[in-house]
C-alpha atoms as a PDB file:
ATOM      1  CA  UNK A   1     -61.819 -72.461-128.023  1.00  0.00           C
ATOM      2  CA  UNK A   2     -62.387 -75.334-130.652  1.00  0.00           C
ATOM      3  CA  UNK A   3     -64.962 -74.153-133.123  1.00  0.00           C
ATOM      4  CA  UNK A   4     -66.827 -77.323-134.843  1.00  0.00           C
ATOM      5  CA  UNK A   5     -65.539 -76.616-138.182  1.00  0.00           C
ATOM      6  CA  UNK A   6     -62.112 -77.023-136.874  1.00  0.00           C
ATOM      7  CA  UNK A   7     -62.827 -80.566-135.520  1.00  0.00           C
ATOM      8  CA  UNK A   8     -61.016 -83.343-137.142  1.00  0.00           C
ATOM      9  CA  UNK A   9     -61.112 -86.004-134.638  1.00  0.00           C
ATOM     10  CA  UNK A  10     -63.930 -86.851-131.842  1.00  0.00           C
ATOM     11  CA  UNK A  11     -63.472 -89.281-128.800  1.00  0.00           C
ATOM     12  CA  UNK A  12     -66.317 -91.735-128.213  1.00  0.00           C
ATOM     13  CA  UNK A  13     -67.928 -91.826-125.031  1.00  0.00           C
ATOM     14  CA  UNK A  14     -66.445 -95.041-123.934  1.00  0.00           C
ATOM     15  CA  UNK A  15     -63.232 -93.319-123.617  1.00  0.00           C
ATOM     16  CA  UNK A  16     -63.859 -90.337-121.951  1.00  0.00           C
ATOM     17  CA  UNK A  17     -61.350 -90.268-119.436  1.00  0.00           C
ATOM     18  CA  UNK A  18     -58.771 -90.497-122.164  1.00  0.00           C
ATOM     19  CA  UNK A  19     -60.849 -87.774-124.306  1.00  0.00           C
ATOM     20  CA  UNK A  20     -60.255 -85.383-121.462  1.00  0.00           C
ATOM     21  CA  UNK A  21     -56.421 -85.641-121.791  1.00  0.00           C
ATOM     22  CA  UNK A  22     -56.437 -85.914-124.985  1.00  0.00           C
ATOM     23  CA  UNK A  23     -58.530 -82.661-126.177  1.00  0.00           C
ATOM     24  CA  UNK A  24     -56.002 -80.429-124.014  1.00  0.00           C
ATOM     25  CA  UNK A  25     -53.313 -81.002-126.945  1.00  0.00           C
ATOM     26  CA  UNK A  26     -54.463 -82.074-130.525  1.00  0.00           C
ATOM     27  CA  UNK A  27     -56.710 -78.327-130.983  1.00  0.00           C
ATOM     28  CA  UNK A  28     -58.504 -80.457-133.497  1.00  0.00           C
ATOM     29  CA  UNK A  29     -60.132 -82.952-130.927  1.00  0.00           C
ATOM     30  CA  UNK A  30     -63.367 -83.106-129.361  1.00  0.00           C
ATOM     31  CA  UNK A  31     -65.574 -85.372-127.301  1.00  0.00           C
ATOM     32  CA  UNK A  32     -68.917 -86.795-126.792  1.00  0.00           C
ATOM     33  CA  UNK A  33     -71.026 -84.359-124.531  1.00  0.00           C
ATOM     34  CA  UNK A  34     -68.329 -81.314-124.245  1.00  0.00           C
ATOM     35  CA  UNK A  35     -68.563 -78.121-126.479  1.00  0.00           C
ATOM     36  CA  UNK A  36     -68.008 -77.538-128.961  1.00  0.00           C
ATOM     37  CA  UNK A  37     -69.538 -80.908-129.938  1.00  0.00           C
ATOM     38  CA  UNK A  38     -72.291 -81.229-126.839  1.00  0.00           C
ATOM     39  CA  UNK A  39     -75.405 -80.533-128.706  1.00  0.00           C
ATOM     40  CA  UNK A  40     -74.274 -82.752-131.762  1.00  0.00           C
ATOM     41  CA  UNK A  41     -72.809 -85.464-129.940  1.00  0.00           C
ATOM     42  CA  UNK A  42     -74.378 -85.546-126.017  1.00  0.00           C
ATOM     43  CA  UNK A  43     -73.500 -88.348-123.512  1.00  0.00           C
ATOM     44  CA  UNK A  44     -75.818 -91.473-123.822  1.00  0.00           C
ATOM     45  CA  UNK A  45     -76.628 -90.536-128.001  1.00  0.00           C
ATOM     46  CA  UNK A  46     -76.819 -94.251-129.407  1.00  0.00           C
ATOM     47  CA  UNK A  47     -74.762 -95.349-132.028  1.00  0.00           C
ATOM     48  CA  UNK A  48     -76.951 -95.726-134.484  1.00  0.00           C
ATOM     49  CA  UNK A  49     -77.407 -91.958-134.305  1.00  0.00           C
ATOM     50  CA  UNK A  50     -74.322 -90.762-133.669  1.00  0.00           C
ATOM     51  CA  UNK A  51     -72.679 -92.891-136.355  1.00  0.00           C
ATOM     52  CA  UNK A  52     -74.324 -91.336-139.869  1.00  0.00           C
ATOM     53  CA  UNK A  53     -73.380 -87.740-137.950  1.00  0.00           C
ATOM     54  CA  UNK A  54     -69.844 -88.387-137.402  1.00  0.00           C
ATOM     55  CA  UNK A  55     -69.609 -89.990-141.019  1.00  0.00           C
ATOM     56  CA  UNK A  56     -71.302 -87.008-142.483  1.00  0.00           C
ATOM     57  CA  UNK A  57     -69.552 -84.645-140.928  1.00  0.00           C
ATOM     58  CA  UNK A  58     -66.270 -86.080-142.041  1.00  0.00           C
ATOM     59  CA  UNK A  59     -64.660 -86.232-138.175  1.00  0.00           C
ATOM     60  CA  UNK A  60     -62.751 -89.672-137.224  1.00  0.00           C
ATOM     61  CA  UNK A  61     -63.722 -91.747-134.111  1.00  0.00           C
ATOM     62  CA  UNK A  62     -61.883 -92.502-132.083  1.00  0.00           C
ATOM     63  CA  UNK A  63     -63.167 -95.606-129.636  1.00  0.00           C
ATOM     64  CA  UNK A  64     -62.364 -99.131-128.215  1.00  0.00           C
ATOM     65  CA  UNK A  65     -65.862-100.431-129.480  1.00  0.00           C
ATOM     66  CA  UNK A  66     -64.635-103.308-131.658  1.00  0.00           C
ATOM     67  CA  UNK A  67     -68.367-104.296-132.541  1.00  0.00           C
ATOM     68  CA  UNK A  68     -68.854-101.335-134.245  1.00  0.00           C
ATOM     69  CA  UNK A  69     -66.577-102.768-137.309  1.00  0.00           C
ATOM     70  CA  UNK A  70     -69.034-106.138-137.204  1.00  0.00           C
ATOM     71  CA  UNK A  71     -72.651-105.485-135.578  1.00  0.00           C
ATOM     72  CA  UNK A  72     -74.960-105.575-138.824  1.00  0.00           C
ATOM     73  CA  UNK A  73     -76.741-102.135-138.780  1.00  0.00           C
ATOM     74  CA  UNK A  74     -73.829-100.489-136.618  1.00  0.00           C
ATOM     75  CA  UNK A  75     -71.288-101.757-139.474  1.00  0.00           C
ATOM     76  CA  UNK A  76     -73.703-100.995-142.309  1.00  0.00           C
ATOM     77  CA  UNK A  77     -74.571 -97.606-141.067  1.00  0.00           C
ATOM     78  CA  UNK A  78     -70.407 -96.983-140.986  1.00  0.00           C
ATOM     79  CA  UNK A  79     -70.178 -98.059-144.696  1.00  0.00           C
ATOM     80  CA  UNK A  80     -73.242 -96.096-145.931  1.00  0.00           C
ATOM     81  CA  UNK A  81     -71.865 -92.686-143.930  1.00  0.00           C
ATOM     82  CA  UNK A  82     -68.399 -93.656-145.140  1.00  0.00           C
ATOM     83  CA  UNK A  83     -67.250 -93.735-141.179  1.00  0.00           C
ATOM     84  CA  UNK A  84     -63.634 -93.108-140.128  1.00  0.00           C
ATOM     85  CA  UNK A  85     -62.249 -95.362-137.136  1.00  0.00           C
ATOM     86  CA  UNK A  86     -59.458 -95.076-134.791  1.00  0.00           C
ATOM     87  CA  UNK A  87     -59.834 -98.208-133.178  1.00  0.00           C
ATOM     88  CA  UNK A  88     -57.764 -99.241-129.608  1.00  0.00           C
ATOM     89  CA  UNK A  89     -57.157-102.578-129.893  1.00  0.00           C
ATOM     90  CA  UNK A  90     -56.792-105.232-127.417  1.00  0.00           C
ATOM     91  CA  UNK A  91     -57.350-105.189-123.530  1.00  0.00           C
ATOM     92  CA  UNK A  92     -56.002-101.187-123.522  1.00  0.00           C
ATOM     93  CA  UNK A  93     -59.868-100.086-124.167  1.00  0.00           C
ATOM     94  CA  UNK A  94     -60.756-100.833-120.552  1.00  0.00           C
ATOM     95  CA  UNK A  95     -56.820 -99.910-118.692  1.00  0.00           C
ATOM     96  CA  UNK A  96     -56.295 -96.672-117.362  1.00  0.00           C
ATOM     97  CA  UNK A  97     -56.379 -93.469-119.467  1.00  0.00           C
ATOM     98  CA  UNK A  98     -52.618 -93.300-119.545  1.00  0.00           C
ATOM     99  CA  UNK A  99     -52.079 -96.491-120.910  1.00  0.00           C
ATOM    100  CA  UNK A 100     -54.537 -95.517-123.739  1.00  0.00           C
ATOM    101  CA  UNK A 101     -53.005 -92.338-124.350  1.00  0.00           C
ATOM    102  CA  UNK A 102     -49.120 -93.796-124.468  1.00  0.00           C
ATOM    103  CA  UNK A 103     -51.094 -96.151-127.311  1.00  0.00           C
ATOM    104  CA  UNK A 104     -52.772 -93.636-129.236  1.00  0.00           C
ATOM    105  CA  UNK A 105     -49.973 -90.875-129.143  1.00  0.00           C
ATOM    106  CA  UNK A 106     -47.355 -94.208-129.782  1.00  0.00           C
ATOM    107  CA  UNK A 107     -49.421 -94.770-132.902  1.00  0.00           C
ATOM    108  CA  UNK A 108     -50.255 -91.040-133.850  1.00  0.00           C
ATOM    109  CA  UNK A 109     -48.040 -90.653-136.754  1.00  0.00           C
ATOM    110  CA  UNK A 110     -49.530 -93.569-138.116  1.00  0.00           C
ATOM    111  CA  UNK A 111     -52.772 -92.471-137.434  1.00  0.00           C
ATOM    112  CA  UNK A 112     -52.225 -88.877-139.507  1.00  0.00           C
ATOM    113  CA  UNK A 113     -50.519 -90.745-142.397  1.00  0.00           C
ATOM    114  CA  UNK A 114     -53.920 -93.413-142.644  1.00  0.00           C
ATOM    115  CA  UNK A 115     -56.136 -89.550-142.494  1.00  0.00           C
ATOM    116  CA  UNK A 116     -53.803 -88.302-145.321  1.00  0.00           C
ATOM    117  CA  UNK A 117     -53.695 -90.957-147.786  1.00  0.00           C
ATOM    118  CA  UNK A 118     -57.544 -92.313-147.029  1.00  0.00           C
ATOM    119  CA  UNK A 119     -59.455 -88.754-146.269  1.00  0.00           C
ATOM    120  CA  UNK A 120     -62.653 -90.806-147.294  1.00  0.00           C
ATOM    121  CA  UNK A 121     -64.031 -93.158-145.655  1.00  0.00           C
ATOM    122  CA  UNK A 122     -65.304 -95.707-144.921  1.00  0.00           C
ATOM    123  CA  UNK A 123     -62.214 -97.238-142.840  1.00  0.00           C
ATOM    124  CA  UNK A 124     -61.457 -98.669-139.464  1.00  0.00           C
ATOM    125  CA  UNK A 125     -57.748 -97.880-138.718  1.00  0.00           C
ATOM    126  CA  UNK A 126     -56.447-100.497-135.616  1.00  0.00           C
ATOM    127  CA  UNK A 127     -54.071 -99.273-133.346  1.00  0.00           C
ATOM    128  CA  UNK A 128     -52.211-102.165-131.930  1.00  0.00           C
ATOM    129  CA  UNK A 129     -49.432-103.306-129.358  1.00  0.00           C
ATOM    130  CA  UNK A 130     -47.359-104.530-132.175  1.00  0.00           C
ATOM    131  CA  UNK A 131     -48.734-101.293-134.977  1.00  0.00           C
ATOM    132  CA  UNK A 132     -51.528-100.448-137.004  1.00  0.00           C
ATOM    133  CA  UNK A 133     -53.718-102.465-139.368  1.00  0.00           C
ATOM    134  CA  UNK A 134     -56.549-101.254-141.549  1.00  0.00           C
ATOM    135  CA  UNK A 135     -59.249-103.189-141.812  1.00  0.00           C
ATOM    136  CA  UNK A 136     -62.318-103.096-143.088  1.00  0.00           C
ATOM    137  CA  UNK A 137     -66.193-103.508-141.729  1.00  0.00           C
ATOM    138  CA  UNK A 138     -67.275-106.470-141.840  1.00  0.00           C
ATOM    139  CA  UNK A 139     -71.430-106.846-141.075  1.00  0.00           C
ATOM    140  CA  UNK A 140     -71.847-109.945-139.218  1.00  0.00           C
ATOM    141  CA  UNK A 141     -68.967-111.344-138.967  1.00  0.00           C
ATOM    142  CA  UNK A 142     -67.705-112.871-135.600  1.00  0.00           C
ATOM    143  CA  UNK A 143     -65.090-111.438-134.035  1.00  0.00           C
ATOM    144  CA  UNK A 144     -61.870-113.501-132.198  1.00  0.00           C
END
């Protein structure tokens, strides 16, 4: 069993049904509201709460909430706890679990190489159709 130590990355609750595939093969992957991870991270913890323990702790996100990167105190808080983000971009955040996971594990490399050369944060790391993009938060902004 995953100890908590041994977590590198955790799935956000808004992808849970992909979090449940994907913790059966990365043994470094958790989720929101399953142990290891459950008493740190349960279902329905806010993101304002969640976000300075994930930071802290040094784990990356993954999630398809885009307005974490621009929402002032969501974004701010992510910068302050020097946040790590695995964002699915695009319509994929709300298709079926397998059409996330083809994304993410698509992207994977990509995603290990951005943890390698950037094991600080703060970043938000973009997985695309088309590739990757880092990008940075951006409090306030409006997003297109």
């Amino acid at each position: 069993m995953l100890e908590v130590d041994n977590v590198t990355y955790v799935v956000d609750e808004n992808l849970l049904r992909l979090g449940a595939g994907l913790v059966a093969v990365p043994k470094d992957t958790a989720r929101f509201g399953r142990a290891p991870i459950d008493d740190i991270l349960p279902l329905g913890i806010l993101d304002t709460d969640w976000i300075p323990i994930v930071g802290r702790r040094g784990w990356i996100v993954i999630t398809n909430d885009r307005h974490l990167r621009t929402r002032p105190v969501e974004a701010e808080l992510a910068i302050a706890h020097k946040l790590k983000v695995v964002h699915l971009h695009g319509k994929v955040g709300g298709q079926s679990a397998w059409a996330q996971l083809t994304r993410l594990t698509a992207r994977w490399p990509a995603i290990e190489n951005q943890h390698e050369k950037a094991p600080e944060g703060p970043w938000w790391f973009s997985v695309r159709s088309s590739g990757t993009a880092v990008m940075e938060f951006a409090p306030g902004t409006v997003e297109r």
